[in-house]
C-alpha atoms as a PDB file:
ATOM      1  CA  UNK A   1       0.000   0.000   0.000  1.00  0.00           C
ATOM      2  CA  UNK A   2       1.396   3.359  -0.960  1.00  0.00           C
ATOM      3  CA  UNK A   3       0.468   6.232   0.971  1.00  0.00           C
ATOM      4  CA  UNK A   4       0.650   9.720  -0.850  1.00  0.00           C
ATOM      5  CA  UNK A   5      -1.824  11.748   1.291  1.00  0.00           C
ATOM      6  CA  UNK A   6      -2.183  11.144   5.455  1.00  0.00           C
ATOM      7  CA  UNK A   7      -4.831  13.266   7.085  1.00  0.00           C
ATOM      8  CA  UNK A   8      -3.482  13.825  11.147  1.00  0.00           C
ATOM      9  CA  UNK A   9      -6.626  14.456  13.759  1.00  0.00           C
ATOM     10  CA  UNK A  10      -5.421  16.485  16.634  1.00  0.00           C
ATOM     11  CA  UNK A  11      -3.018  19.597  16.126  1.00  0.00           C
ATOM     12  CA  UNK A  12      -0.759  18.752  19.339  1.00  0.00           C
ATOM     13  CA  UNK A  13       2.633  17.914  19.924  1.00  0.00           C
ATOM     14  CA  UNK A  14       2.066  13.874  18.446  1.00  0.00           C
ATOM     15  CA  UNK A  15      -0.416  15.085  15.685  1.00  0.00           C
ATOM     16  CA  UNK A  16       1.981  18.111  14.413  1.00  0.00           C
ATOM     17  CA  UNK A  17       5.094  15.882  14.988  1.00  0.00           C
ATOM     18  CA  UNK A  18       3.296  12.787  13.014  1.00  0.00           C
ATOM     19  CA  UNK A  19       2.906  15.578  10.281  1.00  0.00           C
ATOM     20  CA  UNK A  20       5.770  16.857   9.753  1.00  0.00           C
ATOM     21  CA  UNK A  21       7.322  12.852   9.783  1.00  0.00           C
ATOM     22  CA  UNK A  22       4.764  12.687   6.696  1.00  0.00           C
ATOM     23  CA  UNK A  23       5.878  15.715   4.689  1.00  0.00           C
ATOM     24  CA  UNK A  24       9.952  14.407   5.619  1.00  0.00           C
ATOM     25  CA  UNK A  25       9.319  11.684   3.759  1.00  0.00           C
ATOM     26  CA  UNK A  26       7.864  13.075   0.797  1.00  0.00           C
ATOM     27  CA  UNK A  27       3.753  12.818   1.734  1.00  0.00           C
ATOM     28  CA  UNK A  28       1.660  15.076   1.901  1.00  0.00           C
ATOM     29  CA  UNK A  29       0.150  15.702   5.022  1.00  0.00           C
ATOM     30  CA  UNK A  30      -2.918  17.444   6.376  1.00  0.00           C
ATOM     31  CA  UNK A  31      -3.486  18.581  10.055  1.00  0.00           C
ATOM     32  CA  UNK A  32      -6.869  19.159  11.200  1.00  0.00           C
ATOM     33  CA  UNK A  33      -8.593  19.890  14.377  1.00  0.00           C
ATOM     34  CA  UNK A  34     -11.756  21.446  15.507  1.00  0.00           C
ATOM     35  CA  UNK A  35     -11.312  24.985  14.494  1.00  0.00           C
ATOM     36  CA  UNK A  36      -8.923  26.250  11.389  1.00  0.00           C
ATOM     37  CA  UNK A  37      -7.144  28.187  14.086  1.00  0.00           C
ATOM     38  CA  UNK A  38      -5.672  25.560  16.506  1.00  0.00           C
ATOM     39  CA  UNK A  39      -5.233  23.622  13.072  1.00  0.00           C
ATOM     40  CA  UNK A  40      -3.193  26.507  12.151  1.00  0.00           C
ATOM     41  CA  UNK A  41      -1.431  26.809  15.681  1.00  0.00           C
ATOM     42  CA  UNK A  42      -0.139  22.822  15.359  1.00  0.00           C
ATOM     43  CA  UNK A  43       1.828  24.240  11.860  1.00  0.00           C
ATOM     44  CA  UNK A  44       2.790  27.002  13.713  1.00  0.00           C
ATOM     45  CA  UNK A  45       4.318  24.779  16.269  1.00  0.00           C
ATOM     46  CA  UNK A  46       6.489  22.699  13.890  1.00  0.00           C
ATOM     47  CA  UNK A  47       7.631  25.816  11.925  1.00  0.00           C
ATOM     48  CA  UNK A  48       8.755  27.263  15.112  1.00  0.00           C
ATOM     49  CA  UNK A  49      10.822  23.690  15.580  1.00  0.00           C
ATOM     50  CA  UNK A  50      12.014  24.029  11.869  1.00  0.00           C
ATOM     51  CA  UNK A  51      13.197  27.206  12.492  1.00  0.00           C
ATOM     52  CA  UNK A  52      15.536  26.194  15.240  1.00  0.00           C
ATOM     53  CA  UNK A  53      17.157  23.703  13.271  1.00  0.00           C
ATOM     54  CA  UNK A  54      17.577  26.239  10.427  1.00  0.00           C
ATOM     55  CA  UNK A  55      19.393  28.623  12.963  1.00  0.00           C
ATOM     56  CA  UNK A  56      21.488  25.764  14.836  1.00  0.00           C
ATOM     57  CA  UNK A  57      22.889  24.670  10.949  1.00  0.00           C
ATOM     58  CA  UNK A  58      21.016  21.293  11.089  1.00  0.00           C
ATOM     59  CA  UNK A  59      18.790  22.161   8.109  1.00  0.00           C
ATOM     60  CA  UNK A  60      18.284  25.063   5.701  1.00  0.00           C
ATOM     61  CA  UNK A  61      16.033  27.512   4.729  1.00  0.00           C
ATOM     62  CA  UNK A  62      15.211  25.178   2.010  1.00  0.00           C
ATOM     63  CA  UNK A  63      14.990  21.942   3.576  1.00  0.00           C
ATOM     64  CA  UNK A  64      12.599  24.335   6.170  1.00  0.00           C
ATOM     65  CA  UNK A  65      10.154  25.548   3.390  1.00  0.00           C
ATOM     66  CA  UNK A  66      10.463  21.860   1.165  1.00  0.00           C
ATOM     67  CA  UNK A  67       9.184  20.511   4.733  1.00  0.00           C
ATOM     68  CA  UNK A  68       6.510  22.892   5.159  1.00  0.00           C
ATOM     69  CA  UNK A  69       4.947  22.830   1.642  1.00  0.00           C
ATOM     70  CA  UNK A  70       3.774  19.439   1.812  1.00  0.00           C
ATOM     71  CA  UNK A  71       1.705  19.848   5.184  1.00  0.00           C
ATOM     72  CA  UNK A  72      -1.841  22.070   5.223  1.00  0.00           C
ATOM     73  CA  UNK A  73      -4.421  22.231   7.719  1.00  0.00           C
ATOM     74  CA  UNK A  74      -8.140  22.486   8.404  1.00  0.00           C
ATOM     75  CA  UNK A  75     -10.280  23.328  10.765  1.00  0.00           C
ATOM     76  CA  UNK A  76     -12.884  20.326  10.336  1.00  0.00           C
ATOM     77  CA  UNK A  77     -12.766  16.813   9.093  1.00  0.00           C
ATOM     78  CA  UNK A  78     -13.842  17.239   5.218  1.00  0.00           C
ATOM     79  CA  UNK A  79      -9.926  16.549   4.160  1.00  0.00           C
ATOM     80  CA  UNK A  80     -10.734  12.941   5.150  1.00  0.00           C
ATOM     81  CA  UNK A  81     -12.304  12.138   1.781  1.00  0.00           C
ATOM     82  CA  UNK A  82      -9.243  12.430   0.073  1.00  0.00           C
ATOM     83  CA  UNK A  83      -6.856  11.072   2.587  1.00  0.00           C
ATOM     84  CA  UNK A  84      -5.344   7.662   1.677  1.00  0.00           C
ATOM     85  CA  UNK A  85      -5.402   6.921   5.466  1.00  0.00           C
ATOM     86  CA  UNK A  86      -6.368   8.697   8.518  1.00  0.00           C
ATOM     87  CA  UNK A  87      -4.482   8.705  11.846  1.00  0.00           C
ATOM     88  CA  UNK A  88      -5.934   9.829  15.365  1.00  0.00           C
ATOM     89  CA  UNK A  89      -4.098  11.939  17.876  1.00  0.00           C
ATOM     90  CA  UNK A  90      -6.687  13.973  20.037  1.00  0.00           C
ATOM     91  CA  UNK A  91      -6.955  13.949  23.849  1.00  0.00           C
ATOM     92  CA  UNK A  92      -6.670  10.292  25.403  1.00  0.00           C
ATOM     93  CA  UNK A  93     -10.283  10.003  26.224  1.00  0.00           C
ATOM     94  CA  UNK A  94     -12.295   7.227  25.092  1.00  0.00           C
ATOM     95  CA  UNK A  95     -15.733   9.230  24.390  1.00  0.00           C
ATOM     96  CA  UNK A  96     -14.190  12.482  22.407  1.00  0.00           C
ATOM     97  CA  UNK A  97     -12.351   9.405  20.096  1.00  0.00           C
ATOM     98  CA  UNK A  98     -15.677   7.410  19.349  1.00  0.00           C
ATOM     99  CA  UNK A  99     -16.941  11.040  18.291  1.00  0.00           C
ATOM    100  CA  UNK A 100     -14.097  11.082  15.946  1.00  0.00           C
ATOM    101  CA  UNK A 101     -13.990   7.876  14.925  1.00  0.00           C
ATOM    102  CA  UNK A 102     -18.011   8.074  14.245  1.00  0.00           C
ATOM    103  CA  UNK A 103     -17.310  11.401  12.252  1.00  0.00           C
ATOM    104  CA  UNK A 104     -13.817   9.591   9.822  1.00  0.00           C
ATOM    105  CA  UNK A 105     -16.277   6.393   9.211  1.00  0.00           C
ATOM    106  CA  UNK A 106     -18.858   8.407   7.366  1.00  0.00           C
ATOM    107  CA  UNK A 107     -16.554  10.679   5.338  1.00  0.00           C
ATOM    108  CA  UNK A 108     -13.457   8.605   4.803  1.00  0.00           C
ATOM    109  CA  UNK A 109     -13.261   6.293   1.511  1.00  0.00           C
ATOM    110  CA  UNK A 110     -14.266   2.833   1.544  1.00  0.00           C
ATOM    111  CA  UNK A 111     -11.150   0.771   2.626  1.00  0.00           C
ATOM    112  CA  UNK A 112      -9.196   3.572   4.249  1.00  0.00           C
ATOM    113  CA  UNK A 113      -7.593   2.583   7.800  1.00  0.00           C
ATOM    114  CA  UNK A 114      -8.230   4.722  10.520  1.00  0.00           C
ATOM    115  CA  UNK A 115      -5.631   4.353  12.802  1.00  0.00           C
ATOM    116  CA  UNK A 116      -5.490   5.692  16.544  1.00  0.00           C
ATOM    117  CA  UNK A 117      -2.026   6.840  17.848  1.00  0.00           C
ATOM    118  CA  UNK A 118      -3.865   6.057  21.543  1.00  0.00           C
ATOM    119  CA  UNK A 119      -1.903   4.904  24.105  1.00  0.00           C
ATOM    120  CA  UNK A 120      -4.035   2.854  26.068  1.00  0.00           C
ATOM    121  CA  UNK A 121      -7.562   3.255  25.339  1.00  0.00           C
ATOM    122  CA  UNK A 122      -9.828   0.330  23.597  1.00  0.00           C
ATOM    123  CA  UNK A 123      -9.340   0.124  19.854  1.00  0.00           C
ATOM    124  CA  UNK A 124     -12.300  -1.800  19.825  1.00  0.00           C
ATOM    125  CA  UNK A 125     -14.142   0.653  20.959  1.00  0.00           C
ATOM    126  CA  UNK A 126     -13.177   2.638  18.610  1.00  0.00           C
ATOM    127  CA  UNK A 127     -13.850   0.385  15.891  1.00  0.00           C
ATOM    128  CA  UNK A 128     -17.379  -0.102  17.202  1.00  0.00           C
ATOM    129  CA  UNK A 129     -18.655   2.872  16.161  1.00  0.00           C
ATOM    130  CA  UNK A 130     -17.753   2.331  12.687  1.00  0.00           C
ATOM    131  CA  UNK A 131     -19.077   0.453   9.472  1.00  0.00           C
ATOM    132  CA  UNK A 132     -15.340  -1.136   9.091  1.00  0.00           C
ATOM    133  CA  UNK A 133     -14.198  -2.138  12.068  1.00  0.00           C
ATOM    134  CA  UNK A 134     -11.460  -4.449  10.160  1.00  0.00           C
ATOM    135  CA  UNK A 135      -9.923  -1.521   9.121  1.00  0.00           C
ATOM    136  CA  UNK A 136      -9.742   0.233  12.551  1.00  0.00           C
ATOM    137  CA  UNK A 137      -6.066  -0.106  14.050  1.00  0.00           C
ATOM    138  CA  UNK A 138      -3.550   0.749  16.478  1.00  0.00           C
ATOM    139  CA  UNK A 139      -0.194   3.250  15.046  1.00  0.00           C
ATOM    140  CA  UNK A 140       0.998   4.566  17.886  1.00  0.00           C
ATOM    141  CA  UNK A 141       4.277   6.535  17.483  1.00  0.00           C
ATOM    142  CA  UNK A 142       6.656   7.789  20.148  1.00  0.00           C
ATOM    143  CA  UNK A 143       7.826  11.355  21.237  1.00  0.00           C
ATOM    144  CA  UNK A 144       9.265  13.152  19.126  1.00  0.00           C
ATOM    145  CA  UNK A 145       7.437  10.968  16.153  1.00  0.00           C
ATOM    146  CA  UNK A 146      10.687  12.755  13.787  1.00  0.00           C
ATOM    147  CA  UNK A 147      12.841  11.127  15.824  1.00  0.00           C
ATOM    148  CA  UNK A 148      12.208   8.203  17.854  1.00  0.00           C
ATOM    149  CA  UNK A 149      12.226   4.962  15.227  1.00  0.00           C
ATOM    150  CA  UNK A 150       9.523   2.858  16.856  1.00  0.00           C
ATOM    151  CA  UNK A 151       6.031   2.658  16.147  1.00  0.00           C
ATOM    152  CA  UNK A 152       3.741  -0.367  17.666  1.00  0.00           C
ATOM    153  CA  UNK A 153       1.012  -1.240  16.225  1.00  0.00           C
ATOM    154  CA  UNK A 154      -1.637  -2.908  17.618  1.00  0.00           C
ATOM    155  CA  UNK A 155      -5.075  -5.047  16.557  1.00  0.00           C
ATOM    156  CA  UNK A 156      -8.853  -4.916  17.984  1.00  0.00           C
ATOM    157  CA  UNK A 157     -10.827  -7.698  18.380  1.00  0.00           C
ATOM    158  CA  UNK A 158     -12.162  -7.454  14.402  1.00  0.00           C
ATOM    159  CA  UNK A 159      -8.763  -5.770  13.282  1.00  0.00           C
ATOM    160  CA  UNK A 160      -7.907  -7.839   9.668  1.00  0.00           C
ATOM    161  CA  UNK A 161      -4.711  -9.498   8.807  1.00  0.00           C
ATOM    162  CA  UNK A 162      -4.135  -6.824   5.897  1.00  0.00           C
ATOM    163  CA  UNK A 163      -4.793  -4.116   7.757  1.00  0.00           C
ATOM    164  CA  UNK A 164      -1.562  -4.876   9.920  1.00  0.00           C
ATOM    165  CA  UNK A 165       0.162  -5.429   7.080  1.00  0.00           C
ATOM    166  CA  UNK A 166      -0.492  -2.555   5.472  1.00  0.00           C
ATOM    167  CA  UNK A 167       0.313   0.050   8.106  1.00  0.00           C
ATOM    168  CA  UNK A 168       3.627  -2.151   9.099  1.00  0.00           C
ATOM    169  CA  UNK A 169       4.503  -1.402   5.398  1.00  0.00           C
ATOM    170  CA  UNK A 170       3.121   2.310   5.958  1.00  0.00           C
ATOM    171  CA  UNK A 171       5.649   2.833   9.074  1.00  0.00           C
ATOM    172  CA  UNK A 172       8.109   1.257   7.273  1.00  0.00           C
ATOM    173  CA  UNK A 173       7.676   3.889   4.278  1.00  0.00           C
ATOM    174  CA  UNK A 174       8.120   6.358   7.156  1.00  0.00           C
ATOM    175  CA  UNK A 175      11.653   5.313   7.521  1.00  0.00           C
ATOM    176  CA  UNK A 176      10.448   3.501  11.403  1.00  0.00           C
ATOM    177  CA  UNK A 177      11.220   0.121  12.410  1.00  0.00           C
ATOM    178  CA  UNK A 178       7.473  -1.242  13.934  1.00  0.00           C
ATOM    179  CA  UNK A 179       6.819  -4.347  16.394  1.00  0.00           C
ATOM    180  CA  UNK A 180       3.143  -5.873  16.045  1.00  0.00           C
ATOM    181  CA  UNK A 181       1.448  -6.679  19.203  1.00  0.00           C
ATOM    182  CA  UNK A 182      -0.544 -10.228  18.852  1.00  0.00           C
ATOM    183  CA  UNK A 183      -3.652  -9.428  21.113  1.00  0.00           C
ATOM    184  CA  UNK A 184      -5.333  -6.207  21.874  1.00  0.00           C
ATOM    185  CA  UNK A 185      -3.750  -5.346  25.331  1.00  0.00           C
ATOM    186  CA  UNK A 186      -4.102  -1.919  27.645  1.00  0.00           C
ATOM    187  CA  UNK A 187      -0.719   0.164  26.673  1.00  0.00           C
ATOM    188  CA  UNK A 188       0.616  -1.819  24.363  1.00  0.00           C
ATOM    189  CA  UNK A 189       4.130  -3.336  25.241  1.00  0.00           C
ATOM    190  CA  UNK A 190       6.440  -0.115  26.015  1.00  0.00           C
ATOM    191  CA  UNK A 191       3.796   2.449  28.048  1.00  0.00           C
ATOM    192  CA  UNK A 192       2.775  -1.151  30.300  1.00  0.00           C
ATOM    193  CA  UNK A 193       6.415  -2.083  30.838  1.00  0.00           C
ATOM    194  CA  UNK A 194       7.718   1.751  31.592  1.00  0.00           C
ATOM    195  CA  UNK A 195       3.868   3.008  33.589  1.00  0.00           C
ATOM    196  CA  UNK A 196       5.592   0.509  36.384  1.00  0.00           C
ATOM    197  CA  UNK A 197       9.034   2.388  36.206  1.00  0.00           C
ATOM    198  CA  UNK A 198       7.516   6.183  35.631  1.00  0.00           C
ATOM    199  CA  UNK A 199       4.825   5.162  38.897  1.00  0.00           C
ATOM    200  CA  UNK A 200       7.600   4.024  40.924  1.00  0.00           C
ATOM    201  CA  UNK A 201       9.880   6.803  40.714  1.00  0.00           C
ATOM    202  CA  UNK A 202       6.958   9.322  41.569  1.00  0.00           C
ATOM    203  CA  UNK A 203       6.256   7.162  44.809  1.00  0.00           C
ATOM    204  CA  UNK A 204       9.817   7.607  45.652  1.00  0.00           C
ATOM    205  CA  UNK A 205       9.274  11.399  45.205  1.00  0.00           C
ATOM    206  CA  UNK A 206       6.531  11.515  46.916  1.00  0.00           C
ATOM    207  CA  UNK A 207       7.542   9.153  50.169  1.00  0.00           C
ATOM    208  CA  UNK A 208      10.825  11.169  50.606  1.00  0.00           C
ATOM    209  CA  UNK A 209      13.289   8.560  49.558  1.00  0.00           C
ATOM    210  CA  UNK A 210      14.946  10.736  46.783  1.00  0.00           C
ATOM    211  CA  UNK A 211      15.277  14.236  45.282  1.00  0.00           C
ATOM    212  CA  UNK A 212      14.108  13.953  41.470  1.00  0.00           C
ATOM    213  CA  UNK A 213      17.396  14.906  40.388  1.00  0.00           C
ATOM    214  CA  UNK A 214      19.164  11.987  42.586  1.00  0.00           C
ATOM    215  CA  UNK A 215      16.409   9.552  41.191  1.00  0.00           C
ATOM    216  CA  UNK A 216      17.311  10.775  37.657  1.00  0.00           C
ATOM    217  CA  UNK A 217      20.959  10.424  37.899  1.00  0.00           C
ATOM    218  CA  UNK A 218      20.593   6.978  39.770  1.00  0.00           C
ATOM    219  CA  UNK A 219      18.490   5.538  36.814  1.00  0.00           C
ATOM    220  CA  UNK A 220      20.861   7.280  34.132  1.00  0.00           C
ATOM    221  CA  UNK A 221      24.410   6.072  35.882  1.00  0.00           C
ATOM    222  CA  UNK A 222      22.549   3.005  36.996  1.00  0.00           C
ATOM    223  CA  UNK A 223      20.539   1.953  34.614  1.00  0.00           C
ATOM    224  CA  UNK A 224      22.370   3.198  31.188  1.00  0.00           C
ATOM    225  CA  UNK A 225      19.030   5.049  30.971  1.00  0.00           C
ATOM    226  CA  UNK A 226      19.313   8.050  28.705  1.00  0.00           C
ATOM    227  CA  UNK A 227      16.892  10.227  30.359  1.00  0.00           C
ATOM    228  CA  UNK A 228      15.964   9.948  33.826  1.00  0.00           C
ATOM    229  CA  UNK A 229      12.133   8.194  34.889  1.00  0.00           C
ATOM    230  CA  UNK A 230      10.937  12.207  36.235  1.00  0.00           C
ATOM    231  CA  UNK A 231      12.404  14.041  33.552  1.00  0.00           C
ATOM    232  CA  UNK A 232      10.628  11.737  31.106  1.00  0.00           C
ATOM    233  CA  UNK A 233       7.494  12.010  32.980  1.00  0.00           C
ATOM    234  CA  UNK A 234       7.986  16.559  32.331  1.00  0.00           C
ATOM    235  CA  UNK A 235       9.007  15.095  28.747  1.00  0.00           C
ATOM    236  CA  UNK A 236       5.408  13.606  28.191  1.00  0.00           C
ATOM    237  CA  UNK A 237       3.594  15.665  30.430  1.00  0.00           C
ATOM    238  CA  UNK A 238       2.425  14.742  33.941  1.00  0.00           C
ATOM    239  CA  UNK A 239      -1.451  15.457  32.946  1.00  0.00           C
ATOM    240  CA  UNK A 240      -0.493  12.596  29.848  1.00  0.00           C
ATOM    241  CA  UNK A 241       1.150  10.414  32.342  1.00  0.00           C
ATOM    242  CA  UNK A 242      -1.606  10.433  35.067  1.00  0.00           C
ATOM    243  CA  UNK A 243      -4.626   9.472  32.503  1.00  0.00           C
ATOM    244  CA  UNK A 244      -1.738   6.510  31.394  1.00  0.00           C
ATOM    245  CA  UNK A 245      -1.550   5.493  34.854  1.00  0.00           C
ATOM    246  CA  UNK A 246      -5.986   5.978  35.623  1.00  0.00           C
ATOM    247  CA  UNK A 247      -6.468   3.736  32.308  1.00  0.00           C
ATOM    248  CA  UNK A 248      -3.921   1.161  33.517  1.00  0.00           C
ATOM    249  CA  UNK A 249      -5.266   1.018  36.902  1.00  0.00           C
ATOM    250  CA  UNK A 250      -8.741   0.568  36.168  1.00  0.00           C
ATOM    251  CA  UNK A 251      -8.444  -1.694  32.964  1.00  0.00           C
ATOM    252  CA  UNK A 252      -6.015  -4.021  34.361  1.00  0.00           C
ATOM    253  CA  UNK A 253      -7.329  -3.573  38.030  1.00  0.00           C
ATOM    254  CA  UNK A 254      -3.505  -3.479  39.302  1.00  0.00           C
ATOM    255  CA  UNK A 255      -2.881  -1.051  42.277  1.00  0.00           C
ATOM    256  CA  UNK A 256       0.583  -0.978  40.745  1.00  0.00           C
ATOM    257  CA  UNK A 257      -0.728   1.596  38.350  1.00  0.00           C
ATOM    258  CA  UNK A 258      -2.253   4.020  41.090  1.00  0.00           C
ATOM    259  CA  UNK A 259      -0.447   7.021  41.320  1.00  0.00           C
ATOM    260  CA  UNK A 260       0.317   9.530  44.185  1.00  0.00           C
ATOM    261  CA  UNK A 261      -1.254  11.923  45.278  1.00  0.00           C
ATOM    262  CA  UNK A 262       1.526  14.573  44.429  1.00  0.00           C
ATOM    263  CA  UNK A 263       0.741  14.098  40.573  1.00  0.00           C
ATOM    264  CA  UNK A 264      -2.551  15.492  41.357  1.00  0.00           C
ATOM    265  CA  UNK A 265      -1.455  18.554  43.067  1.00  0.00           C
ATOM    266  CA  UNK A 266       1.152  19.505  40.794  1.00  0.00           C
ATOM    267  CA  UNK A 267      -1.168  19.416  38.233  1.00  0.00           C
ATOM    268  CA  UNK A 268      -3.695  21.507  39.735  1.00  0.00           C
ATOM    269  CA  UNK A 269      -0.554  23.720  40.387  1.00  0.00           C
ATOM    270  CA  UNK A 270      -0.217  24.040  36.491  1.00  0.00           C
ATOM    271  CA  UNK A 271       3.275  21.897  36.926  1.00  0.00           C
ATOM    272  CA  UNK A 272       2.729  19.495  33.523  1.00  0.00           C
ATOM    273  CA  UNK A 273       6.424  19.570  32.538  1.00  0.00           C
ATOM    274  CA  UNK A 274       8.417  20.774  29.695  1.00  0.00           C
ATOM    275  CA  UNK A 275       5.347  22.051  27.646  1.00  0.00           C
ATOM    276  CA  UNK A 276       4.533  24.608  30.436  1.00  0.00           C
ATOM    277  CA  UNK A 277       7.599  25.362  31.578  1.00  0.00           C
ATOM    278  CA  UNK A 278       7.931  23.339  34.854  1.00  0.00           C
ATOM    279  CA  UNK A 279       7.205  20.012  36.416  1.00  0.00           C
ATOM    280  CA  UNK A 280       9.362  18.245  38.507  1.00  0.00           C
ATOM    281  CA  UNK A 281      12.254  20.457  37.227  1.00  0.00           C
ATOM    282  CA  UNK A 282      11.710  24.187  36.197  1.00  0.00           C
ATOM    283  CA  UNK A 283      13.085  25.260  32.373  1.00  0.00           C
ATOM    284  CA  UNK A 284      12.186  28.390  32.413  1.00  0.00           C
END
């Protein structure tokens, strides 16, 4: 299956980043959302990353503007009749992506895969609220998508054999190297295995054991980690982390997953991490 034109729901962080991994590789991409102008805001975003890259000497000007010609945006959902497949990255609730996934079934072609970039919410769900729930899949990519080389993709319960093919061969054309889950399972394989990890090391925070930045540099010195458990937590956002760790919890039923009460407070305390500014560390 050749893809030529990818239509991204959700202007954030993972839908502008999955994007502008489109247009790199020489697709076109389009990034919509519920209004033109945080449609626009997502472009805005990657530009503004572009432009770094431009000034630090990694890119050019050219390589800068090639990039951004190929991705457009929209402020509703009508670029999904031309997409040749449509990928999901709004807010990790369940009931907003039914919504979308209700809205993609009735414009989107016959035989286009709609593909949710969720984390840990039911992809058969999703799929349930669709006339082609064989085509309804898991493509979840990792932060930065232009950078990190894995993508896992994952069935539903009614997910068909060539639909996994055909978006392993799709990440593949993205220049990513993608592991296929067997079963339908909460978090897939690398959010289950590091939710324990990421949990533990706000316990630790939270029960006085260790500073974040001791925790960090014990896991990094340690552990050959690259990036320490907290920091990566501010990476993805603690507000991101916590509904991980609430879906985890209550799907699985494992108190493992429950999270302290300090994640809630920081979070009412606008601490999310890097996007804001400050977390557990402050980058401002």
């Amino acid at each position: 299956m050749e893809i030529k034109n990818v239509m991204v729901v959700g202007a954030g962080t993972m839908g502008a980043g999955i994007a502008q991994l489109c247009s790199q590789q020489g697709i076109y991409a389009v990034i919509t959302d519920i209004s033109q102008e945080l449609a626009d805001k997502g472009k805005a975003r990657l530009q503004k990353g572009l432009a770094k890259r431009v000034e630090k000497g990694k890119i050019t000007e050219a390589d800068m503007e090639d990039v951004l010609s190929r991705i457009s945006t929209a402020g509703d959902f009508s670029p999904a009749k031309e997409a040749d497949i449509i990928i999901e990255s709004v807010v990790e609730d369940l009931e907003i992506k039914k919504k979308v996934f209700a809205e993609l079934d009735k414009l989107a072609r016959p035989g286009v895969i709609l593909a949710t970039n969720t984390t840990s919410l039911s992809i058969s769900a999703m799929a349930e609220v669709t006339n082609r729930p064989d085509k309804v899949v898991q493509m979840h990519f990792f932060n930065p998508p232009v950078i990190m080389k894995l993508v896992e993709i994952m069935p539903g319960k009614n997910t068909s054999a060539e639909t996994l093919k055909a978006v392993e061969e799709f990440a593949v054309q993205l220049g990513k190297d993608p592991v296929v889950c067997k079963n339908e399972a909460p978090a897939g394989i690398v959010s289950r295995c590091l939710g324990q990890l990421l949990n533990e090391a706000t316990w630790m925070v939270a029960s006085g054991v260790a500073d974040p930045e001791d925790i960090d540099k014990a896991m990094k010195l340690g552990a050959n980690h690259p990036m320490g458990p907290l920091q990566l937590i501010d990476f993805i956002g603690l507000d991101v982390h916590r509904a991980k760790m609430q879906t985890l919890r209550t799907v699985l039923d494992d108190p493992r997953y429950q999270h302290p009460d300090i994640i809630d407070k920081m979070i009412e305390e606008g601490r999310l991490g890097r996007k804001v500014g400050k977390g557990f560390y402050d980058y401002e």
